[in-house]
Protein backbone atom coordinates (compact mmCIF):
# COMPACT_ATOMS: atom_id res chain seq x y z
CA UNK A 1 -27.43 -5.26 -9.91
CA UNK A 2 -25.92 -2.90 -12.70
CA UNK A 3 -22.86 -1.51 -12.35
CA UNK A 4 -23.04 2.26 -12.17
CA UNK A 5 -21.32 3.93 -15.60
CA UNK A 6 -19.04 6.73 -15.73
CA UNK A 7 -18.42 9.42 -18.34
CA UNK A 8 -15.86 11.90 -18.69
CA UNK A 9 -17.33 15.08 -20.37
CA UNK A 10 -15.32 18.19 -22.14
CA UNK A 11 -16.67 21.31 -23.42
CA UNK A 12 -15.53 23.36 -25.83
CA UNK A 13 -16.77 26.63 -27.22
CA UNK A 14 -18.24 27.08 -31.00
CA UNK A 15 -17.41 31.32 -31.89
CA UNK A 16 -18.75 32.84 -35.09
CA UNK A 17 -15.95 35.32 -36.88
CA UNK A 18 -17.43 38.27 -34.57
CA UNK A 19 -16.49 36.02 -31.90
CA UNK A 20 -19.66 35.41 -30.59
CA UNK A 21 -20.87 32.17 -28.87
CA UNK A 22 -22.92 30.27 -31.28
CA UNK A 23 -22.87 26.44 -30.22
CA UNK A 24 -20.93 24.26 -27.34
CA UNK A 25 -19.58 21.04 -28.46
CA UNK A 26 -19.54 18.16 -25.86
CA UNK A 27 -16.90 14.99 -26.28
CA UNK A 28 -17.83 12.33 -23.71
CA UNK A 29 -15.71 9.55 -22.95
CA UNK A 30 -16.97 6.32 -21.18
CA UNK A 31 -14.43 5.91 -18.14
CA UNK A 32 -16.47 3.25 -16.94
CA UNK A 33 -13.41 0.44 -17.00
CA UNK A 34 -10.97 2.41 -15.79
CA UNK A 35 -13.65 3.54 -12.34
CA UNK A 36 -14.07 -0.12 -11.84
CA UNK A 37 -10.46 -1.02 -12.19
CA UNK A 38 -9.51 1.40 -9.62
CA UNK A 39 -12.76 0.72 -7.27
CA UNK A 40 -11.05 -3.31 -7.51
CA UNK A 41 -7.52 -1.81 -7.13
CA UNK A 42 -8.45 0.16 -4.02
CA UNK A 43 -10.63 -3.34 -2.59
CA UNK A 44 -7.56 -5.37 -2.87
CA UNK A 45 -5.59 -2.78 -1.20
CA UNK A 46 -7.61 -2.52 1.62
CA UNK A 47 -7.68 -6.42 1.92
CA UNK A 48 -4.17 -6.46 1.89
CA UNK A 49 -3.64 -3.87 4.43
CA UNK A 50 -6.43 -5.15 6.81
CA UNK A 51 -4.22 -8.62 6.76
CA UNK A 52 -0.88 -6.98 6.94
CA UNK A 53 -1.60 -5.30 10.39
CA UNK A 54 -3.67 -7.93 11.75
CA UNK A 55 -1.03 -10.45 12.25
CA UNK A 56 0.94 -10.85 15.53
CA UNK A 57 4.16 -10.84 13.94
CA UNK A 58 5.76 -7.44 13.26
CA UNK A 59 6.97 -7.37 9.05
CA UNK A 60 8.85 -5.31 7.54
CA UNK A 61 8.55 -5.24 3.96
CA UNK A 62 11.76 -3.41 2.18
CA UNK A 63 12.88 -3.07 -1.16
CA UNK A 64 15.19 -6.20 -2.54
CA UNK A 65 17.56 -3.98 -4.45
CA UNK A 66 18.14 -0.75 -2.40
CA UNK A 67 17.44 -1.95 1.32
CA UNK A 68 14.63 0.71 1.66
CA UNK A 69 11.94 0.07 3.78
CA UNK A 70 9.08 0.61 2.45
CA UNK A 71 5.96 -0.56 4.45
CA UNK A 72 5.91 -2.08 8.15
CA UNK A 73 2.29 -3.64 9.81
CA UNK A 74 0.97 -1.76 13.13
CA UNK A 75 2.44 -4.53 15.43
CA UNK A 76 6.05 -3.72 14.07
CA UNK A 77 5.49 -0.31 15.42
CA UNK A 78 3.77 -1.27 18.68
CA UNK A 79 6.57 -3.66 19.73
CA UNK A 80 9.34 -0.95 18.52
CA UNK A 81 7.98 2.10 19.82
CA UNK A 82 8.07 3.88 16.06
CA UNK A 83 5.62 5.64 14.42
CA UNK A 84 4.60 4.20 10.88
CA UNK A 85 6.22 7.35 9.00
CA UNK A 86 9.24 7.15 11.60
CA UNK A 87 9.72 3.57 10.75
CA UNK A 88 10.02 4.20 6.96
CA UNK A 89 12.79 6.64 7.59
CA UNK A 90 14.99 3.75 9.40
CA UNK A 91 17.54 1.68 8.37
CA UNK A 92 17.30 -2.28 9.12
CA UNK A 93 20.56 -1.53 11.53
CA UNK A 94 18.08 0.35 13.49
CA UNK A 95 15.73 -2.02 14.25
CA UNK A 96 17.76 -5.23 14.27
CA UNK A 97 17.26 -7.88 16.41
CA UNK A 98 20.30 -8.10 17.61
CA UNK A 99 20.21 -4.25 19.40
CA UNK A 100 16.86 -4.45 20.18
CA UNK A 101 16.61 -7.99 21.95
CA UNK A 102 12.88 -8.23 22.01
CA UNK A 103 13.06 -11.20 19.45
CA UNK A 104 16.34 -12.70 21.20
CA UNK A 105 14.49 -14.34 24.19
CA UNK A 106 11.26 -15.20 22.23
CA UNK A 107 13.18 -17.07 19.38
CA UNK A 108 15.12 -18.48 22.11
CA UNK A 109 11.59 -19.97 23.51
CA UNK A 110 10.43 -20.96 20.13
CA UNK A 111 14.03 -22.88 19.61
CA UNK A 112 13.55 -24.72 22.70
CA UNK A 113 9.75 -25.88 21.98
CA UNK A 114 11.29 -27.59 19.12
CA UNK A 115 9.34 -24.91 16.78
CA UNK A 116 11.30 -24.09 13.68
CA UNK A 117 9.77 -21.09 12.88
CA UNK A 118 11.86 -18.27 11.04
CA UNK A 119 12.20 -14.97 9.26
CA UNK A 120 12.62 -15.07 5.33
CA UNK A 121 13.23 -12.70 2.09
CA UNK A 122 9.93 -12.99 0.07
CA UNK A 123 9.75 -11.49 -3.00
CA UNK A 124 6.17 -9.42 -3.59
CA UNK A 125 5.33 -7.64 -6.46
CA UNK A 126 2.42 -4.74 -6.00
C-alpha cells in the first residue's frame, strides 16, 4: 500500500503594468517526509503515553536540572487526589512520601516480603 503524498502549494499573482491580472504562478513543495515524520512522531507518542498510564505504579517524570515536574501517569493522580494540570503545578515537597504516607505502609510490605523493589532517577530524553 502507497503511502499517501503531500504538497504544499503557494500562489502568487502575475499583474501587467495596468495592474491587471494576467497569469497565477503556483510553487509546490513536496511535504511528504516531513507528514510522515510527524504521523511516526505522533504514533510513538501515543505508544508512550498509552504505557505511561497503564502501569500500577504512580511516576512522576520531572526535569533533572530545575526540579520541574513535567509529566505524571493517571495512577499518580488517582492515588493523590490531583488533577493532571494540578499535579504539574506541584512541587515534589508536595507530594512526598513522607507527608502523604500512602507509600510508607506499602514499601513497608514490600520490605518485609524480602522484595527489593525501589524508586530511581532515570534519565529520558524526548
Amino acid at each position: 500500500m502507497a503511502c499517501p503524498g503531500y504538497e504544499f502549494s503557494t500562489f502568487e499573482g502575475i499583474y501587467d503594468d495596468n495592474r491587471a491580472l494576467t497569469a497565477i504562478k503556483e510553487t509546490v513543495q513536496d511535504i511528504t517526509e516531513r507528514k510522515q515524520a510527524e504521523e511516526k512522531q505522533r504514533t510513538l507518542k501515543a505508544n508512550y503515553q498509552t504505557i505511561f498510564d497503564s502501569g500500577y505504579d504512580p511516576i512522576v517524570i520531572r526535569d533533572m536540572e530545575t526540579g520541574e515536574i513535567v509529566d505524571v501517569n493517571k495512577r499518580m493522580c488517582e492515588m493523590f487526589g490531583y488533577t493532571h494540570d494540578q499535579a504539574l503545578n506541584l512541587n515534589v515537597e508536595e507530594i512526598s512520601l513522607a507527608r502523604t504516607g500512602i507509600f510508607a505502609s506499602r514499601s513497608r510490605r514490600m520490605d518485609s516480603q524480602g522484595d527489593n523493589t525501589g524508586a530511581a532517577n532515570i534519565r529520558v530524553d524526548l
